[in-house]
C-alpha atoms as a PDB file:
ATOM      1  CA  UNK A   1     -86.364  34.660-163.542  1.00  0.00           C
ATOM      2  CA  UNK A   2     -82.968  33.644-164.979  1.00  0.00           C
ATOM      3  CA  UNK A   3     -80.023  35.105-166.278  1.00  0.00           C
ATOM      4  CA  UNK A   4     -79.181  32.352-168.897  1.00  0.00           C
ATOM      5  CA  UNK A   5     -80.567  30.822-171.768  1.00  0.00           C
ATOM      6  CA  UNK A   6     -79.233  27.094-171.412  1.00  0.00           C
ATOM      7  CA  UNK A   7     -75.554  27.722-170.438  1.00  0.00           C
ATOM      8  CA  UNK A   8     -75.180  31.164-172.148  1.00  0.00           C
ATOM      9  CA  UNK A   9     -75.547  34.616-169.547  1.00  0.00           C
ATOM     10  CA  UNK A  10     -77.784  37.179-170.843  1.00  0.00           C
ATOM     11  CA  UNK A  11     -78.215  41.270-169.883  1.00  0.00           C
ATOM     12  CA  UNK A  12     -80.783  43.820-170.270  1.00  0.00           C
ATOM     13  CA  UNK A  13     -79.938  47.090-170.594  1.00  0.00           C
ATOM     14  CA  UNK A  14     -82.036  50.087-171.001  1.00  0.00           C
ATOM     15  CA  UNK A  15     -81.304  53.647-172.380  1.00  0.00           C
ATOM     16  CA  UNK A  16     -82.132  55.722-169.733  1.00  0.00           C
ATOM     17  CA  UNK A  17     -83.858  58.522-170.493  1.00  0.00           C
ATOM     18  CA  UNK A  18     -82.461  61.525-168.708  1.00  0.00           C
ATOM     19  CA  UNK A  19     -78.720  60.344-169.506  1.00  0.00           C
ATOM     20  CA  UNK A  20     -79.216  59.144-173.002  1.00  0.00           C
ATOM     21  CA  UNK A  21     -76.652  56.321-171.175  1.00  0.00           C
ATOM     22  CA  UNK A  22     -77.311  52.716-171.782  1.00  0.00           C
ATOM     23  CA  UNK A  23     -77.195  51.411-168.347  1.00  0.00           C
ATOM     24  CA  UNK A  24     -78.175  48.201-166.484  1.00  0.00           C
ATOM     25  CA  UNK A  25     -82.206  48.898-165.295  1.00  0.00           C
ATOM     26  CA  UNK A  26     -82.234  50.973-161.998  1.00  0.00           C
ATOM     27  CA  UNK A  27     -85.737  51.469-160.189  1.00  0.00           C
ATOM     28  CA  UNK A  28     -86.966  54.933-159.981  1.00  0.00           C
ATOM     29  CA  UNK A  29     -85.287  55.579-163.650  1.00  0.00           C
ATOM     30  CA  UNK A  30     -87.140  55.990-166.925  1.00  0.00           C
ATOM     31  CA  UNK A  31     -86.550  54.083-170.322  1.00  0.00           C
ATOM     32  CA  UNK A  32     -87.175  54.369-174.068  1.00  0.00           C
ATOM     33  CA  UNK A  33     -85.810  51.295-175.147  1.00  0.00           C
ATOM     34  CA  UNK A  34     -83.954  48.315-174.144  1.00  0.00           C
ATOM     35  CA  UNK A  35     -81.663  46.028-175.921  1.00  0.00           C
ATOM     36  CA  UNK A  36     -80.923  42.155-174.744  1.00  0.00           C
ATOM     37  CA  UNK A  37     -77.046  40.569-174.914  1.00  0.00           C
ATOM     38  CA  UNK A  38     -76.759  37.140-175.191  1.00  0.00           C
ATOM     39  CA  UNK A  39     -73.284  35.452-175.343  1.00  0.00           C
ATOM     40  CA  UNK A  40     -72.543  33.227-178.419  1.00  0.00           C
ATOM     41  CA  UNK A  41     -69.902  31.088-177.410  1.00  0.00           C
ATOM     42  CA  UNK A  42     -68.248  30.275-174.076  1.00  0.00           C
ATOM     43  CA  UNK A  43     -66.171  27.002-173.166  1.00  0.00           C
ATOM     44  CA  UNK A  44     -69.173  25.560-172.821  1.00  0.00           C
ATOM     45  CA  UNK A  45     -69.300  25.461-176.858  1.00  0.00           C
ATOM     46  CA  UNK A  46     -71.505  27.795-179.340  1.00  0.00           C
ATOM     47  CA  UNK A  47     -74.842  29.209-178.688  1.00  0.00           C
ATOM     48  CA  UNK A  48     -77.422  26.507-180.284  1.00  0.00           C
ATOM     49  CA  UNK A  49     -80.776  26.597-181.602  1.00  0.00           C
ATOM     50  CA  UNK A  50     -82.600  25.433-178.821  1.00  0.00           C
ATOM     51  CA  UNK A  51     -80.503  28.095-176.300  1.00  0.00           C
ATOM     52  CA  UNK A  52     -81.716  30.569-178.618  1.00  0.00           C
ATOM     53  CA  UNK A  53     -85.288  29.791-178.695  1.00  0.00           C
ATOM     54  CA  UNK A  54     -85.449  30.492-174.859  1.00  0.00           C
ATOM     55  CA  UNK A  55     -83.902  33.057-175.327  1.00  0.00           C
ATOM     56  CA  UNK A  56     -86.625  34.674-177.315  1.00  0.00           C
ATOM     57  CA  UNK A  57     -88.931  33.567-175.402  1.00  0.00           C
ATOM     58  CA  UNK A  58     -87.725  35.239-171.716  1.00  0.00           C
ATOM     59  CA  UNK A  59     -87.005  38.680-173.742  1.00  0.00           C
ATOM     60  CA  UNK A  60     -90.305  38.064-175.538  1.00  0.00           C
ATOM     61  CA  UNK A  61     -92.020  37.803-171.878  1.00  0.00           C
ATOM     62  CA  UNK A  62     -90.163  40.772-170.638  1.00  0.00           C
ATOM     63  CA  UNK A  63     -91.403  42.731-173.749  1.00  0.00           C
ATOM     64  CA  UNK A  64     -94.875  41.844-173.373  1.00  0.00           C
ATOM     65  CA  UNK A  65     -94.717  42.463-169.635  1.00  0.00           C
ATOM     66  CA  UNK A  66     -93.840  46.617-170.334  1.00  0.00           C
ATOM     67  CA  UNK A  67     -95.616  47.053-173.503  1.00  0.00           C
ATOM     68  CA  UNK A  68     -92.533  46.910-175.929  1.00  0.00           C
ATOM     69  CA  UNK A  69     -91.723  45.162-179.611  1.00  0.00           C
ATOM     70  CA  UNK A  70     -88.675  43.073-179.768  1.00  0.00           C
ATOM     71  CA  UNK A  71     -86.839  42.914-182.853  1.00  0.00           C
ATOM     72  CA  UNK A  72     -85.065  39.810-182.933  1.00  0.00           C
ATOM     73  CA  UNK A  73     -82.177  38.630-185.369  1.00  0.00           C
ATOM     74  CA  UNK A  74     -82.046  35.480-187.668  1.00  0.00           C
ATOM     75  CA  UNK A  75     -81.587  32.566-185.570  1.00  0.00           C
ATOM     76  CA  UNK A  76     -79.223  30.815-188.482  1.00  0.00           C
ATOM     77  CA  UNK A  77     -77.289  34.116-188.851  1.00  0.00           C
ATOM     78  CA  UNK A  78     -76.446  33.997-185.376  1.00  0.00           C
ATOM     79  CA  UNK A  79     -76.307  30.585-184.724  1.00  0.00           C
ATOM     80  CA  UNK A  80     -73.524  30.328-187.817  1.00  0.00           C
ATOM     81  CA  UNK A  81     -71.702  33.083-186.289  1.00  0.00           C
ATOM     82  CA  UNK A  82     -71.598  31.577-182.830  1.00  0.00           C
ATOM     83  CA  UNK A  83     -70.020  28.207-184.236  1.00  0.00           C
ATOM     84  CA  UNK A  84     -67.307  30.578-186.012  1.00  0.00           C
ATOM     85  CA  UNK A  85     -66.293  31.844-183.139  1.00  0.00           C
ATOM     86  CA  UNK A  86     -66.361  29.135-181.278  1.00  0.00           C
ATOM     87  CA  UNK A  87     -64.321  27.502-183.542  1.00  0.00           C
ATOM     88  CA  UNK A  88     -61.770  30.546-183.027  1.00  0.00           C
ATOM     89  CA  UNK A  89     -61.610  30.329-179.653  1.00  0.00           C
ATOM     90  CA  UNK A  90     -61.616  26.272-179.579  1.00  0.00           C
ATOM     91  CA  UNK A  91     -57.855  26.857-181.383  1.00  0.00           C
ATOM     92  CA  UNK A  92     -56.921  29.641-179.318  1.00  0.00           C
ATOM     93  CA  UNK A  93     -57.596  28.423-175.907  1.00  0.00           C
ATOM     94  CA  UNK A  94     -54.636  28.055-173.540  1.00  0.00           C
ATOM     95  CA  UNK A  95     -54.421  26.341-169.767  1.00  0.00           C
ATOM     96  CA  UNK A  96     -51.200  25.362-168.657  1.00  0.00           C
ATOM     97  CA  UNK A  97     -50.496  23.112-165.729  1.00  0.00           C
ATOM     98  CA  UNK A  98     -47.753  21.501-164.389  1.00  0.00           C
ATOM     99  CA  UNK A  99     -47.700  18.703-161.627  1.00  0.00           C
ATOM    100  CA  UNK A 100     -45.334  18.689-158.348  1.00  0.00           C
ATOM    101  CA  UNK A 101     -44.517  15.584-157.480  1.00  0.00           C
ATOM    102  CA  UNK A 102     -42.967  14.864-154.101  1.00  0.00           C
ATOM    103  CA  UNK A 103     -39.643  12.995-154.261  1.00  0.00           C
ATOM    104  CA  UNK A 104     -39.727  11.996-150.779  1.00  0.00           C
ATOM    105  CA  UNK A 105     -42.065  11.452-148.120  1.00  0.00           C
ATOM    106  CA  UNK A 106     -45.713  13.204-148.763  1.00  0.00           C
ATOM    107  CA  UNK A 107     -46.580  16.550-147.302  1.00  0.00           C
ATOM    108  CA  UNK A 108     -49.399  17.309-144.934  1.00  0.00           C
ATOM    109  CA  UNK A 109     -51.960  19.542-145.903  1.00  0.00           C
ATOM    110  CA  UNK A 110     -50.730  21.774-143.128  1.00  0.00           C
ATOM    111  CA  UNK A 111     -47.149  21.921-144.253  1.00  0.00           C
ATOM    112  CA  UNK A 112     -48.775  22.624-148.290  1.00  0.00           C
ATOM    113  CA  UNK A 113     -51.145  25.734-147.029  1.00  0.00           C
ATOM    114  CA  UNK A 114     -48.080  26.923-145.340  1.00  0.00           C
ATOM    115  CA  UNK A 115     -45.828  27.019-147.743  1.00  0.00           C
ATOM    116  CA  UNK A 116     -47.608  28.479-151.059  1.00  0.00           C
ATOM    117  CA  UNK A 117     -48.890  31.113-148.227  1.00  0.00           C
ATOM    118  CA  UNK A 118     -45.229  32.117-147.981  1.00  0.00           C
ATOM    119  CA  UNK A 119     -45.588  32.786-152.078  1.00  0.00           C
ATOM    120  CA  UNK A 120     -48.561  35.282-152.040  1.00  0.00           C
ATOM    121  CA  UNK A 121     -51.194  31.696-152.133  1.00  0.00           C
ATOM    122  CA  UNK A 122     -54.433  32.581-150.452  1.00  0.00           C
ATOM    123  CA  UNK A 123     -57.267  29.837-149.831  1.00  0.00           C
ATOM    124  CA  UNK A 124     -59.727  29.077-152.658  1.00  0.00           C
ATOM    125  CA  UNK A 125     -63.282  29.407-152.316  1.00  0.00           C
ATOM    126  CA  UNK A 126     -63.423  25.782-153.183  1.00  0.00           C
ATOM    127  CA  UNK A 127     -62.432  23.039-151.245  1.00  0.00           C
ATOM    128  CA  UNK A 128     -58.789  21.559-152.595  1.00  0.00           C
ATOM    129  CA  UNK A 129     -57.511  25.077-153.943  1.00  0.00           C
ATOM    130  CA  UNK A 130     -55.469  27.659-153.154  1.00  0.00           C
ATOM    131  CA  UNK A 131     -55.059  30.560-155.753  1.00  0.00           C
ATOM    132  CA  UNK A 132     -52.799  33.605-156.234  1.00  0.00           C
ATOM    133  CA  UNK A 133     -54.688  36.974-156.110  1.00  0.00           C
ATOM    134  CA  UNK A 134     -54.364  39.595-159.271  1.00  0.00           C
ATOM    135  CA  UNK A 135     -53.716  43.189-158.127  1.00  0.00           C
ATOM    136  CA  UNK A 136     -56.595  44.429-159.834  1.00  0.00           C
ATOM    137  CA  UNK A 137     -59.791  43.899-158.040  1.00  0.00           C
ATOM    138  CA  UNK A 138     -62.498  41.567-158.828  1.00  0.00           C
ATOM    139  CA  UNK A 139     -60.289  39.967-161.413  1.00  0.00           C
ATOM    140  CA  UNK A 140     -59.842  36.226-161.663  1.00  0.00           C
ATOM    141  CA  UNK A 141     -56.843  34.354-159.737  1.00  0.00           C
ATOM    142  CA  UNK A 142     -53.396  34.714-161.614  1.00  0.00           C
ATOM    143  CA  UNK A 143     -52.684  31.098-160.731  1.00  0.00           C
ATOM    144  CA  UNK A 144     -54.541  28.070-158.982  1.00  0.00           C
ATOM    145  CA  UNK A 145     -53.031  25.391-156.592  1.00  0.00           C
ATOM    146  CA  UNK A 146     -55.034  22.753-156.610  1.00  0.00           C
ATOM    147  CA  UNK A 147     -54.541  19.159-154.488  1.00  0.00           C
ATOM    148  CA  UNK A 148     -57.387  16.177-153.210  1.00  0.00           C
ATOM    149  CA  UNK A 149     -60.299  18.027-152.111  1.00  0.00           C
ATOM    150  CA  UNK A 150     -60.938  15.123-149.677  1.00  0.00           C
ATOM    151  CA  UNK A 151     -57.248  16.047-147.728  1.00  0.00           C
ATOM    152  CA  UNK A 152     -59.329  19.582-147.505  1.00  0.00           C
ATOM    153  CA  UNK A 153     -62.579  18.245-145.698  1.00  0.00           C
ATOM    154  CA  UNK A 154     -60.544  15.921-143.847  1.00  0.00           C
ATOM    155  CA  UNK A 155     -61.094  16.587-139.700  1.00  0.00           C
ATOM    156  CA  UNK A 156     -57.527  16.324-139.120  1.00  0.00           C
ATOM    157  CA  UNK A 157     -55.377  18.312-142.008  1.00  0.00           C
ATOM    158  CA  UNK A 158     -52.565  17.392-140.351  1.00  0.00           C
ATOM    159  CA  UNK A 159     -53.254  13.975-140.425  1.00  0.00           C
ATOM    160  CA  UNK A 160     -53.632  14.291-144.256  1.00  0.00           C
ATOM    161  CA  UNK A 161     -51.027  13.316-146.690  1.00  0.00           C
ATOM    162  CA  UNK A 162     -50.438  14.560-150.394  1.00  0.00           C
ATOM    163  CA  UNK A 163     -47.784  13.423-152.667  1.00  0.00           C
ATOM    164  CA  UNK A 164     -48.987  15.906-156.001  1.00  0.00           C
ATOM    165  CA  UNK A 165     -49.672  19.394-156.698  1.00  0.00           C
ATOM    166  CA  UNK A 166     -51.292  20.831-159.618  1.00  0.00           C
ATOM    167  CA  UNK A 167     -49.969  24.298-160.091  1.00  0.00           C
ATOM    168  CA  UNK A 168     -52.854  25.943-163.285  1.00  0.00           C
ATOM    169  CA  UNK A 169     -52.210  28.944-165.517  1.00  0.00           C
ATOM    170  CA  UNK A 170     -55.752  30.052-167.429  1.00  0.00           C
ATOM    171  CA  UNK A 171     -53.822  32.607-169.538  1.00  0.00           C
ATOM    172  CA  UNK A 172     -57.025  34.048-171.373  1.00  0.00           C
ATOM    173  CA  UNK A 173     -57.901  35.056-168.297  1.00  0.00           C
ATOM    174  CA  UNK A 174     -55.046  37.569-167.209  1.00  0.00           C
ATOM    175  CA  UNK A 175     -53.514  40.466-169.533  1.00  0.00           C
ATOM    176  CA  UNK A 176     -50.320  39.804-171.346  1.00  0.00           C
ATOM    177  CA  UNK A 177     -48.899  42.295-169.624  1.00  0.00           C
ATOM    178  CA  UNK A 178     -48.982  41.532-166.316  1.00  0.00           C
ATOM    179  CA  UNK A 179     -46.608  38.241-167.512  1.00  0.00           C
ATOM    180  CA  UNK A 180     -48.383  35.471-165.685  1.00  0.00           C
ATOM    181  CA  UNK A 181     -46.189  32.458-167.971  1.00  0.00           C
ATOM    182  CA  UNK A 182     -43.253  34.446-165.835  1.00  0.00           C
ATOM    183  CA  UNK A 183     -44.865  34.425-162.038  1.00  0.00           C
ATOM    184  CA  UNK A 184     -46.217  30.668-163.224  1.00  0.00           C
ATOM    185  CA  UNK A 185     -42.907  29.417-163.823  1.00  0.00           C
ATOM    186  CA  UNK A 186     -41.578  31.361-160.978  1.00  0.00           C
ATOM    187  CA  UNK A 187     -44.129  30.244-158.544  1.00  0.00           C
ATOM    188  CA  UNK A 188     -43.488  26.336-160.031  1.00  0.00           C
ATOM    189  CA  UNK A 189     -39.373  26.711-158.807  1.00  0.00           C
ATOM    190  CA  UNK A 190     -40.064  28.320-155.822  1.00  0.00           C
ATOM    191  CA  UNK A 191     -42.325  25.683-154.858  1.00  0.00           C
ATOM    192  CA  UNK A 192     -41.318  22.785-155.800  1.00  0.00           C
ATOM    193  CA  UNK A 193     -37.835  24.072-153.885  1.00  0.00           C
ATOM    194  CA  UNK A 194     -39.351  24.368-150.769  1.00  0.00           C
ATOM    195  CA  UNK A 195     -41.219  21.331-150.925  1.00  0.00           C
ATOM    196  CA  UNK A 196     -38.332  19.193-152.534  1.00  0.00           C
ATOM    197  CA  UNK A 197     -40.164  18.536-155.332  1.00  0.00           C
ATOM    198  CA  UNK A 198     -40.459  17.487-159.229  1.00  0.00           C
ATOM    199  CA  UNK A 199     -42.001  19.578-161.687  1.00  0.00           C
ATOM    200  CA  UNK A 200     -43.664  17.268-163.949  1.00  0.00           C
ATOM    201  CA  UNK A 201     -46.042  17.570-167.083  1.00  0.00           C
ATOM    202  CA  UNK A 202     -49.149  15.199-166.827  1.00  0.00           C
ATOM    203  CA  UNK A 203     -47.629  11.647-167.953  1.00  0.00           C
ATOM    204  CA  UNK A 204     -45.048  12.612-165.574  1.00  0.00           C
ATOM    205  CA  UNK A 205     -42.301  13.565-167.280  1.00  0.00           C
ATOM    206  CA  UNK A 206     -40.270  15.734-166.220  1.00  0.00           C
ATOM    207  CA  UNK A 207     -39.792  19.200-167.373  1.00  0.00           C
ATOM    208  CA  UNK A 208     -36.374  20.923-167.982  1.00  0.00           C
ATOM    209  CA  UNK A 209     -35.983  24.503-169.354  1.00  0.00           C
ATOM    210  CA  UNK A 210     -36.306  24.049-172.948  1.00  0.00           C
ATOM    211  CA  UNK A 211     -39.963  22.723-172.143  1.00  0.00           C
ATOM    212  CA  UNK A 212     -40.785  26.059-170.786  1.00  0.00           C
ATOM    213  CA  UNK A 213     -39.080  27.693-173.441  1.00  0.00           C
ATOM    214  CA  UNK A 214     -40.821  26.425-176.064  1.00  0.00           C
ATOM    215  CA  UNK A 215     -44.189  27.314-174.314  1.00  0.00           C
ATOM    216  CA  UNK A 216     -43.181  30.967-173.735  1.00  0.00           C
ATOM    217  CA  UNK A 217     -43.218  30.760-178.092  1.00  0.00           C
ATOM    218  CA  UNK A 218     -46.413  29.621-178.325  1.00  0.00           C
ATOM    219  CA  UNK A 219     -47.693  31.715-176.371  1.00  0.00           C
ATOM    220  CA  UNK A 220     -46.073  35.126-177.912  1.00  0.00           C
ATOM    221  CA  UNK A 221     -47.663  33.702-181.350  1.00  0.00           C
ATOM    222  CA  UNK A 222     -51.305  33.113-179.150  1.00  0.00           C
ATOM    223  CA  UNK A 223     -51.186  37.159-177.986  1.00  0.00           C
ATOM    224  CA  UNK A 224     -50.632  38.311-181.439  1.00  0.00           C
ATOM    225  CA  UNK A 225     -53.469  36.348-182.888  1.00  0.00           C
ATOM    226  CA  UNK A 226     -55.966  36.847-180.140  1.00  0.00           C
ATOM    227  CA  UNK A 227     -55.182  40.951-180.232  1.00  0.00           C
ATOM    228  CA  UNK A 228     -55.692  40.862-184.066  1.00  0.00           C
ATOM    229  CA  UNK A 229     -58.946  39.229-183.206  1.00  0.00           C
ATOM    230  CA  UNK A 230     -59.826  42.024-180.658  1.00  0.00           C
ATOM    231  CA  UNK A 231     -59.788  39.317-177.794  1.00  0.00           C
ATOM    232  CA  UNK A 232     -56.756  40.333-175.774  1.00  0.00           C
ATOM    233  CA  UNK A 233     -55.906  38.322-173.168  1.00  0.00           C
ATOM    234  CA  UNK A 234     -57.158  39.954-170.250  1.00  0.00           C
ATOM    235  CA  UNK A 235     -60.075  41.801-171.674  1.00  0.00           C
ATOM    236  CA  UNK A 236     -63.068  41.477-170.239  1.00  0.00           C
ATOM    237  CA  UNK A 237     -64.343  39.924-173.831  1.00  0.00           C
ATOM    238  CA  UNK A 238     -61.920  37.278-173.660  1.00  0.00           C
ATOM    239  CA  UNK A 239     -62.763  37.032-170.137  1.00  0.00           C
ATOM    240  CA  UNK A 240     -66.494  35.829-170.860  1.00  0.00           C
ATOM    241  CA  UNK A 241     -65.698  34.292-173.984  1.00  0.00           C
ATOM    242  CA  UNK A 242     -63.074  32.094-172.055  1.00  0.00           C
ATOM    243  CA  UNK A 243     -65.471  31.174-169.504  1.00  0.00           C
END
């Protein structure tokens, strides 16, 4: 009935058969076991007790509903293990954002969607954002642009008026390699060019080149100590563990 146990996603996967492939459960197919996945940690903090007690209970359910034993691990093994790794990815988490800040008269909403579509910005599926596509498919955004969400339902766009930006950079989410601190600071310039505007941190301060800099450091030391950890920025593990 559910594919989460409190705010953690779960899988079932079964070994098919014919294959001898684990494989996500396919009607029509035939399978000798199955084994359940349950994510420790996510942003939403480390798998608890309580998240792990329903978890036994909806693979419990599924196992009495085909005739199977579950073997389950110690709950305090792998509730202590979640919090470690939460822990490791509390310290290793990295959003960046910068603010642009009109210096003159505020934009319409009209004049905004315009623009960052001129720079590769597509809408968002939410209301109040407009993100940058990855190349590879089915990947997440390489950068959001996000403004008031009421401007976005308003009936008149152009009647809107928006004096700040909020140009986001979730870099566990995108592979080193594809340099998204570059296109972010890129896509910061060339928009806050076009629409005469400051490029602010979020007291409002504005940034100069050394601030950028200093995060491009940072972030070289964050790569090397996520890859050592096996969680590569990019990867699909850092993907759900970032999540």
């Amino acid at each position: 009935g559910s594919r989460r146990a409190g705010t953690k996603p779960f899988q079932i996967e079964g070994l098919n058969a014919d294959s001898g492939e684990w494989e996500l459960p396919h009607p029509g197919q035939r399978y000798g076991e199955f084994q359940a996945g349950l994510q420790m940690a996510n942003r939403s903090g480390a798998l608890n007790e309580i998240e792990y007690s329903e978890f036994v209970q909806k693979i419990q359910g599924f196992a009495d509903g085909i005739g199977a034993m579950p073997e389950f691990p110690d709950m305090l093994d792998v509730v202590a293990r979640a919090r470690e790794l939460d822990q490791f990815a509390a310290s290793h988490d990295a959003q960046l954002a910068i603010v642009l800040r009109a210096r003159g008269a505020a934009w319409t909403l009209g004049f905004v969607q315009q623009g960052a579509l001129r720079h590769g910005f597509v809408p968002g599926a939410m209301p109040g954002r407009l993100v940058l596509p990855s190349a590879e498919e089915g990947a997440p955004p390489l950068l959001t642009l996000n403004f008031d969400a009421q401007a976005a339902l308003a009936d008149d766009p152009q009647a809107s008026s928006l004096r700040e930006l909020t140009l986001s950079l979730d870099v566990l989410q995108t592979p080193e390699a594809l340099e998204p601190f570059a296109t972010w600071q890129e896509s910061a310039r060339n928009l806050a060019r076009d629409f005469e505007a400051d490029i602010c941190d979020d007291r409002n301060q504005v940034l100069n080149l050394h601030a950028f800099q200093s995060i491009g450091q940072e972030l070289a030391e964050l790569y090397k100590s996520l890859a050592a950890r096996d969680l590569a920025a990019g990867s699909p593990v850092a993907r759900r563990l970032f999540s």
